[in-house]
Each structure stands twice: as structure tokens, then as C-alpha cells.
Protein backbone atom coordinates (compact mmCIF):
# COMPACT_ATOMS: atom_id res chain seq x y z
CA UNK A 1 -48.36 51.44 -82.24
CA UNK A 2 -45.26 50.45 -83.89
CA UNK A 3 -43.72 46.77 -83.79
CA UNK A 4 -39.69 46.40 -82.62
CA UNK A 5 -37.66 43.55 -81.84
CA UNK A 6 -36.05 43.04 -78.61
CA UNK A 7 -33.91 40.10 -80.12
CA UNK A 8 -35.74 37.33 -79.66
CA UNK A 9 -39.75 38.33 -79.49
CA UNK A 10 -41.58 40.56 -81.29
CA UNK A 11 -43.63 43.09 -79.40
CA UNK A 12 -45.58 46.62 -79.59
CA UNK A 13 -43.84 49.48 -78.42
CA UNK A 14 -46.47 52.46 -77.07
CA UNK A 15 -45.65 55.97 -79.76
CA UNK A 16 -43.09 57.93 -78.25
CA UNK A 17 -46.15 61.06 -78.33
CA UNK A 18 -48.65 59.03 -76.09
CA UNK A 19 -48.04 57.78 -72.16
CA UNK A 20 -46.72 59.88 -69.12
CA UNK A 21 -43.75 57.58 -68.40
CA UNK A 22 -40.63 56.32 -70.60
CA UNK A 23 -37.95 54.17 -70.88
CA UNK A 24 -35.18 53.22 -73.20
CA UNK A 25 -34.61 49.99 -74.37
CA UNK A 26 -31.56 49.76 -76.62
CA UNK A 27 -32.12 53.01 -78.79
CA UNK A 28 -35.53 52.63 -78.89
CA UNK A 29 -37.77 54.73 -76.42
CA UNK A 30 -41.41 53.40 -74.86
CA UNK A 31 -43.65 55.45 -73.49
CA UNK A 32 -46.86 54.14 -72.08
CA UNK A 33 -49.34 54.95 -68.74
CA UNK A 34 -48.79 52.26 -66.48
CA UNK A 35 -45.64 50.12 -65.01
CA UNK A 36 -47.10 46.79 -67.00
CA UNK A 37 -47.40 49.02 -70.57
CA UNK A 38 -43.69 49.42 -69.81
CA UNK A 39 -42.57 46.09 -69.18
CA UNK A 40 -44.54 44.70 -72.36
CA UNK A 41 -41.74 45.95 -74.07
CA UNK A 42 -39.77 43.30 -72.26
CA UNK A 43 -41.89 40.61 -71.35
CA UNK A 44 -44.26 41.17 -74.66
CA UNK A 45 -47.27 42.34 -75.46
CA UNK A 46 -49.45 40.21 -73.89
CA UNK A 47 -48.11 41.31 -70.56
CA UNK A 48 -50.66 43.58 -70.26
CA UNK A 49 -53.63 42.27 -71.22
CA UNK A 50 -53.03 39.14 -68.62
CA UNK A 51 -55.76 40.12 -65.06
CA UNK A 52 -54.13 36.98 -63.03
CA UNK A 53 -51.72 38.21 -60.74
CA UNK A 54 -50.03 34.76 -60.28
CA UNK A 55 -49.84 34.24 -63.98
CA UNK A 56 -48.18 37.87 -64.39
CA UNK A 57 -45.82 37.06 -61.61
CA UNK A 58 -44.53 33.54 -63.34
CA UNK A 59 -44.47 35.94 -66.75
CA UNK A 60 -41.83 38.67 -65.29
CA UNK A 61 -40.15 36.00 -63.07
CA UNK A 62 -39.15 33.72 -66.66
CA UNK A 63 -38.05 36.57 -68.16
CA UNK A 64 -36.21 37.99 -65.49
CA UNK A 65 -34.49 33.91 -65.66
CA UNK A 66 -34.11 34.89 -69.22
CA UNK A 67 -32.66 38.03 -68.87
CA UNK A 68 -30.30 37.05 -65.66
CA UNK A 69 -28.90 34.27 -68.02
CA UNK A 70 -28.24 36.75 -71.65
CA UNK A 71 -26.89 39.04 -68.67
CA UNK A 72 -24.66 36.35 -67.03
CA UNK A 73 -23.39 35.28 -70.44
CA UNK A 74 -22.57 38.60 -71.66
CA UNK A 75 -20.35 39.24 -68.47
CA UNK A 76 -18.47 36.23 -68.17
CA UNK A 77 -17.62 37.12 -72.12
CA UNK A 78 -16.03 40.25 -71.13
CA UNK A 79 -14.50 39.03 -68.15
CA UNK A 80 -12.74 35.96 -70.40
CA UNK A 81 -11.35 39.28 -72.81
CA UNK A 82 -10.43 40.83 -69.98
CA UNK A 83 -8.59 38.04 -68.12
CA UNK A 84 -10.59 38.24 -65.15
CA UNK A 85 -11.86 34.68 -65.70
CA UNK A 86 -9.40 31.78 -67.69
CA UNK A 87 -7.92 28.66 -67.12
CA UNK A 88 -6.60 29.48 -63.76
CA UNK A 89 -9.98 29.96 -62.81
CA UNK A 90 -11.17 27.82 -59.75
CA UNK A 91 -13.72 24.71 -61.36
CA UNK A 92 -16.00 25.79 -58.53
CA UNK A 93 -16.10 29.18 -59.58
CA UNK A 94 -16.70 27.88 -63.23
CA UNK A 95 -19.43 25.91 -61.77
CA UNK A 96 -21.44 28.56 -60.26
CA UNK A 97 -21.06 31.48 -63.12
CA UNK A 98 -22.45 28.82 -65.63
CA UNK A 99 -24.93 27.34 -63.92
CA UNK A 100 -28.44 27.51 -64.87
CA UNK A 101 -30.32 30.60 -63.28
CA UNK A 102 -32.82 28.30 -61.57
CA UNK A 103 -30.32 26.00 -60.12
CA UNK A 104 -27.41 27.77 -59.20
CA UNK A 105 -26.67 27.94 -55.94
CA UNK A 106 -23.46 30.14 -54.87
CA UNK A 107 -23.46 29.39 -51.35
CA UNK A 108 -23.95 32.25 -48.55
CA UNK A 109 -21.39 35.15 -50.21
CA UNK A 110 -19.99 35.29 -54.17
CA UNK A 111 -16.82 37.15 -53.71
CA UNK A 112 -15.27 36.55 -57.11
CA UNK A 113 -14.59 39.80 -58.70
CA UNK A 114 -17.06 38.69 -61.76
CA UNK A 115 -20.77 39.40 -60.60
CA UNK A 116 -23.06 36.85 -60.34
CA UNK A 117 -27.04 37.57 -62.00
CA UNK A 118 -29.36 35.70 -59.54
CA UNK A 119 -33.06 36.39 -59.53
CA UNK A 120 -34.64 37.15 -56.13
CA UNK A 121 -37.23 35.38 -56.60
CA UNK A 122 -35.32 32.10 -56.62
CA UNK A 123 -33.91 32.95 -52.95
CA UNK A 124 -35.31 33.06 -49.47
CA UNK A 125 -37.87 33.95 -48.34
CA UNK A 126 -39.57 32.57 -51.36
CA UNK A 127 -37.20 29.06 -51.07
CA UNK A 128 -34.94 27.49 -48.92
CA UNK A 129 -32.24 28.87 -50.67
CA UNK A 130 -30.01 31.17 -49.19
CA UNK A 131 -29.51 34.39 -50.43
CA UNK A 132 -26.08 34.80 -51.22
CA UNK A 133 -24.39 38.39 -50.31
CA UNK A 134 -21.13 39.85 -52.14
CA UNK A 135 -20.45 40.95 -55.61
CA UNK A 136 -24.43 39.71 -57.10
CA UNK A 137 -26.28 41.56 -59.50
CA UNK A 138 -30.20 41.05 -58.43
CA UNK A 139 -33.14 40.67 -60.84
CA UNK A 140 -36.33 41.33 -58.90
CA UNK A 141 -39.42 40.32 -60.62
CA UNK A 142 -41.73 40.33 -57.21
CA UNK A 143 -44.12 43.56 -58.95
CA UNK A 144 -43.68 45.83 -61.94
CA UNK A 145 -42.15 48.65 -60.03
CA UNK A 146 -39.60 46.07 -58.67
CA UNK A 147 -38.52 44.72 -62.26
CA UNK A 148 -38.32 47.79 -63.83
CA UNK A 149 -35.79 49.27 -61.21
CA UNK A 150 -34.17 46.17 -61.19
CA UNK A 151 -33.63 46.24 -65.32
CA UNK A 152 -32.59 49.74 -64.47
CA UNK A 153 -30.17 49.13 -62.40
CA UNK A 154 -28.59 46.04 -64.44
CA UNK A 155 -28.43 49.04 -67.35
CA UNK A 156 -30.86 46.95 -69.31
CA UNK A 157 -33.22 49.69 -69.22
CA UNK A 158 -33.04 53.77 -68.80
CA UNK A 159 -36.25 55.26 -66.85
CA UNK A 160 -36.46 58.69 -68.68
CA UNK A 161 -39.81 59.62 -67.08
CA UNK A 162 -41.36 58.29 -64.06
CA UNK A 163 -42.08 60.90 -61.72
CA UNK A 164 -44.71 58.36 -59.66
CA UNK A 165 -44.44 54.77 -59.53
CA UNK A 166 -47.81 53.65 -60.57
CA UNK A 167 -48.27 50.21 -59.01
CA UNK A 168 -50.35 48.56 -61.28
């Protein structure tokens, strides 16, 4: 196994030779035999090794807050460059895009042109919250099958090979 950096944690990437799915991450490809050998390239490599199911579950749903917030950053940055957000910009709509991932709460629709990153998770049926419809970008970290098409479809990550979803 070699050792790569996703920016922040260290963790073991499976050799591109071994495994009968892959993804890419970055420029760097993972292949591995099950759904949670894949997201230890994400979450890290204890991932894996964890058998509680409610401990997993807590481990993808942090780093899908994690990832919904680097994700959230990154687009309100291009949105500033790009004049979609400035100081015209409504305070409430300021309010909501900067929020903190666990807290935010856009209401029942988001319809500024900027997407909002929200974590299912954090919505109904598993609060109170309301899930807010319109322009939101979803993070899903219910199973492993549901991240990784989730960090798929966010461009995070690129399934390369994954014939059948192996629920693990």
C-alpha cells in the first residue's frame, strides 16, 4: 500500500494492480474490493477497520460536514471572481452561504444562482429541519454506496470501475 495526502489527513491508498473497483481522487487513482476500502481514501484509513455501524455512520456524516464546508467555500470563491456574489449581495443570502454546515438553515427553497452544499443527513426525515429544494448541492452520507455517488456527483470523486455496488 502506498501513503497519499488528501490535504489534510494522511491515509493508505489500495495499489492501483489490486481491487475490482476504482476511483479518482485528485490525480491519484484507488482501487480496492469493497465501497468502505474506497471511501478510506476519504474518510481515512481507519474507515474500514471500524464493525459499528453507528460509529461508521457519524465517521462519513463529519466528513461529508467537512467536505460540504471546503466545497461551500471553494464556490462562493469563484462566485465572488465571477461577480455572482458581492456587495450587492442580500445579508440574508450572505447569511445562509456562510453558515456553518450543521446549522444552516436555508428555509424551504435556495434559489440564489450560487448552490448551496447541505448534507442530507442534517434534514428531514432525520431532523425537524426542512429540506430545502432549488439550486442545493446534496452530500449523502446515509451508506457507502450513497457517499460515494454523492462525492461523484459533487466532482469530488470519478468512479472509474464499479460495475456492482457492493453494499458493504
Amino acid at each position: 500500500m502506498s501513503t497519499w495526502s488528501t490535504g489534510h489527513t494522511d491515509v493508505a491508498a489500495v495499489d492501483r494492480d489490486e481491487g475490482q473497483f476504482s476511483i479518482r481522487i485528485g490525480n491519484r487513482e484507488v482501487r480496492a474490493d469493497r465501497n468502505d476500502e474506497l471511501l478510506a481514501a476519504v474518510i481515512g484509513q481507519e474507515y474500514p477497520e471500524e464493525q459499528d455501524r453507528e460509529l461508521l455512520f457519524l465517521m462519513r456524516l463529519e466528513q461529508a460536514i467537512v467536505l460540504a464546508t471546503a466545497v461551500q467555500e471553494s464556490i462562493i470563491a469563484a462566485a465572488v471572481q465571477n461577480e455572482d456574489l458581492g456587495p450587492s449581495t442580500d445579508e440574508e443570502v450572505w447569511t445562509v452561504l456562510l453558515a456553518e454546515r450543521e446549522t444552516v438553515d436555508p428555509g424551504v427553497r435556495w434559489q440564489h444562482r450560487v448552490p448551496l452544499v447541505l448534507v442530507t443527513s442534517l434534514f428531514a426525515p432525520y431532523t425537524e429541519k426542512d429540506r430545502p429544494v432549488g439550486n442545493v448541492a446534496w452530500i449523502d452520507p446515509g451508506d457507502d454506496v450513497a457517499m460515494l455517488d454523492s462525492l461523484q456527483g459533487l466532482g469530488l470523486i470519478e468512479v472509474l470501475e464499479h460495475d456492482d455496488l457492493v453494499v458493504s
